[in-house]
C-alpha atoms as a PDB file:
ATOM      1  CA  UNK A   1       0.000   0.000   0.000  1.00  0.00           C
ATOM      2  CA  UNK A   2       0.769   3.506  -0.613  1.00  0.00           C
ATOM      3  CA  UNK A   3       0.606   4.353   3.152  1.00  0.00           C
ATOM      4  CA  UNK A   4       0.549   2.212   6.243  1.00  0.00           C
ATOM      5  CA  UNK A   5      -0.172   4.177   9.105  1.00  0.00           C
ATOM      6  CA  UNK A   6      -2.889   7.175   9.024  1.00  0.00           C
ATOM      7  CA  UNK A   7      -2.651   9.593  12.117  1.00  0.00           C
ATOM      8  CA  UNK A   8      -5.520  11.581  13.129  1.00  0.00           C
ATOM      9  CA  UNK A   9      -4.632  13.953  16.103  1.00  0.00           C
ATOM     10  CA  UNK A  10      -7.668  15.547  18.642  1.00  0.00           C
ATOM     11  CA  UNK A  11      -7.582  17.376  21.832  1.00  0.00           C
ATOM     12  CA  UNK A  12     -10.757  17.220  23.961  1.00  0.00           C
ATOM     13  CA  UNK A  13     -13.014  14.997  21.575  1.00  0.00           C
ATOM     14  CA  UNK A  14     -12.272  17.462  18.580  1.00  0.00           C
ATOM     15  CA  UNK A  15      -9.750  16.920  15.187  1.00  0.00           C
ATOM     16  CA  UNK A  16      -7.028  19.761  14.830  1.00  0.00           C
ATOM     17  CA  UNK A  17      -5.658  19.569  11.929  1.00  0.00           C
ATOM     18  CA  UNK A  18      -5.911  17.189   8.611  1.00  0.00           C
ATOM     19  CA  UNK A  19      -5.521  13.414   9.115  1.00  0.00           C
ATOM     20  CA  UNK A  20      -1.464  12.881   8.686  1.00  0.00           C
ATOM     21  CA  UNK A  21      -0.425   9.308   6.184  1.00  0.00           C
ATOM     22  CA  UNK A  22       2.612   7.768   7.061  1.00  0.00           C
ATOM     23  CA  UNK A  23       4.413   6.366   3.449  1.00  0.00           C
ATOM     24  CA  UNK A  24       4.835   2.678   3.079  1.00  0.00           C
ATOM     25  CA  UNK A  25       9.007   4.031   2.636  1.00  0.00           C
ATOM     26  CA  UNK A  26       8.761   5.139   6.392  1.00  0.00           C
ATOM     27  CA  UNK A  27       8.788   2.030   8.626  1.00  0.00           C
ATOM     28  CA  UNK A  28       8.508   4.416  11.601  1.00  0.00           C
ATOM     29  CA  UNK A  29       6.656   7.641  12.200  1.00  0.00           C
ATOM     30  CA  UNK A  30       7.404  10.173  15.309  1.00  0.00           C
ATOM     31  CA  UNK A  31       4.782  12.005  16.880  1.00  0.00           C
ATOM     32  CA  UNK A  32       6.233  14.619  18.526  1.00  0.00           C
ATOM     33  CA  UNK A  33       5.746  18.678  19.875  1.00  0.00           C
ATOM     34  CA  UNK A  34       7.965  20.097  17.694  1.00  0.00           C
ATOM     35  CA  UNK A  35       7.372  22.603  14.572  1.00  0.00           C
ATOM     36  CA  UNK A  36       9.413  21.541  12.002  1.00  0.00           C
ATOM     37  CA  UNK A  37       8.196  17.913   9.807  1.00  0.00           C
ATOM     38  CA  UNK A  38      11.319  17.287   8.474  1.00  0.00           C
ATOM     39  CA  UNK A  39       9.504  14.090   5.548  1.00  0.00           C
ATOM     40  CA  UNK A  40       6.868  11.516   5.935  1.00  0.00           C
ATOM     41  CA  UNK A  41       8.766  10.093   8.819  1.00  0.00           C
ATOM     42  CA  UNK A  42       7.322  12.732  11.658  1.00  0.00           C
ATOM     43  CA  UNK A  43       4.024  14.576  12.377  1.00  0.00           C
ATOM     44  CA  UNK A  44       4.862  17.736  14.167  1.00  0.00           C
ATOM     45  CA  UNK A  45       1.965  18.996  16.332  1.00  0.00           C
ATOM     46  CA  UNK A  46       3.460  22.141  17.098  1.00  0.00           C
ATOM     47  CA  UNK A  47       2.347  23.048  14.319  1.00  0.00           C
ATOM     48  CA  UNK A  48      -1.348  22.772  15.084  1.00  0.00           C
ATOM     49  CA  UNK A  49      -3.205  25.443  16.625  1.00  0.00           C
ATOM     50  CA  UNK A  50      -6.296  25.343  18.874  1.00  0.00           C
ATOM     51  CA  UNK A  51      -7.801  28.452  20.567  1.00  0.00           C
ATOM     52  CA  UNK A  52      -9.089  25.712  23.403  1.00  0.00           C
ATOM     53  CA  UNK A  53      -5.866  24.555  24.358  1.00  0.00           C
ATOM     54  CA  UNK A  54      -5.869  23.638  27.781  1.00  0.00           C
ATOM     55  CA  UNK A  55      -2.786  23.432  29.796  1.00  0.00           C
ATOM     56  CA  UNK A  56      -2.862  19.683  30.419  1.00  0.00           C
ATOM     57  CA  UNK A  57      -3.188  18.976  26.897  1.00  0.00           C
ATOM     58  CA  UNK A  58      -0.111  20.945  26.347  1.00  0.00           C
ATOM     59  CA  UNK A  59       2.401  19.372  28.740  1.00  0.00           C
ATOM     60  CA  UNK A  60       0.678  16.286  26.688  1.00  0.00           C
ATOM     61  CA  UNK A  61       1.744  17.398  23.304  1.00  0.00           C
ATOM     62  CA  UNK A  62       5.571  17.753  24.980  1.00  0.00           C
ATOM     63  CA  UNK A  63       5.605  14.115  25.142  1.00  0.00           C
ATOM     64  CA  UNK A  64       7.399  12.085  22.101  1.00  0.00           C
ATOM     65  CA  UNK A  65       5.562   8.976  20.544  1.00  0.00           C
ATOM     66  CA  UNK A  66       7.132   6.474  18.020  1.00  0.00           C
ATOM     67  CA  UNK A  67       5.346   4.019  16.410  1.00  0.00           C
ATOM     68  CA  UNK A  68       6.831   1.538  14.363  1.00  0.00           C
ATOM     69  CA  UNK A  69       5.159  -1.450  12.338  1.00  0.00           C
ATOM     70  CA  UNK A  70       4.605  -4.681  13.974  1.00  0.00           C
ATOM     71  CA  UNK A  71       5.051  -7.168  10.907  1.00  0.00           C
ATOM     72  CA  UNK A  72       4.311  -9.979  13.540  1.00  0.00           C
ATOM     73  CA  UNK A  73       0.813  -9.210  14.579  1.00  0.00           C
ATOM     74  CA  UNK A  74      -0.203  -8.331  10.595  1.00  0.00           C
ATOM     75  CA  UNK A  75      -0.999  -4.569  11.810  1.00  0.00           C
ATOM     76  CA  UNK A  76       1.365  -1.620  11.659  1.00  0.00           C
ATOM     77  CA  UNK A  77       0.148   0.295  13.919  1.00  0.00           C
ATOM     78  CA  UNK A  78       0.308  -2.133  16.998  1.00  0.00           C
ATOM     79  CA  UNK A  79       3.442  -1.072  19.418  1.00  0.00           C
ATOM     80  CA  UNK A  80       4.551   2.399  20.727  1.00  0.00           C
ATOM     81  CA  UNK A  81       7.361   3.775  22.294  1.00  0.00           C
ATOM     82  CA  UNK A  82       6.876   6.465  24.635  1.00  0.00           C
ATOM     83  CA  UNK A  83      10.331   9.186  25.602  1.00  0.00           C
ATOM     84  CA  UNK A  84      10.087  11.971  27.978  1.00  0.00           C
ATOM     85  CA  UNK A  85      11.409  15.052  26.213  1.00  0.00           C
END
């Protein structure tokens, strides 16, 4: 397929921003705070502005996901890893 992984990001039971595909030539995807999505490879969500944002949702948005494919279960989007930034 043309993309494995699809990422759709909400705060508070509401999507900001457009659903983000992960390329099938990216076996893993960071999620992380920052502003700058350097290829396929990483969704940014500093980017992303909400007028709503609560505080706890940002200190949430500080935190770094990874996800990476788990060929052994048949579904890519199975295992994370979580790191403290």
């Amino acid at each position: 397929p043309e993309y494995w992984c699809s990422i759709a990001y909400f705060e508070m039971d509401v999507q900001v921003g457009e659903t983000f595909k992960v390329p099938s030539s990216c076996p893993i995807v960071t999620v992380d705070g920052y502003v700058d999505p350097s290829g396929g490879d990483r969704f940014c969500l500093g980017q992303l502005s909400n007028v709503h944002r609560t505080e706890a949702i940002e200190r949430a948005r500080a935190t770094t996901w990874t996800e990476r494919p788990d060929a052994r279960r048949g579904t890519p989007c199975t295992r994370f890893t979580r790191v403290h930034t």
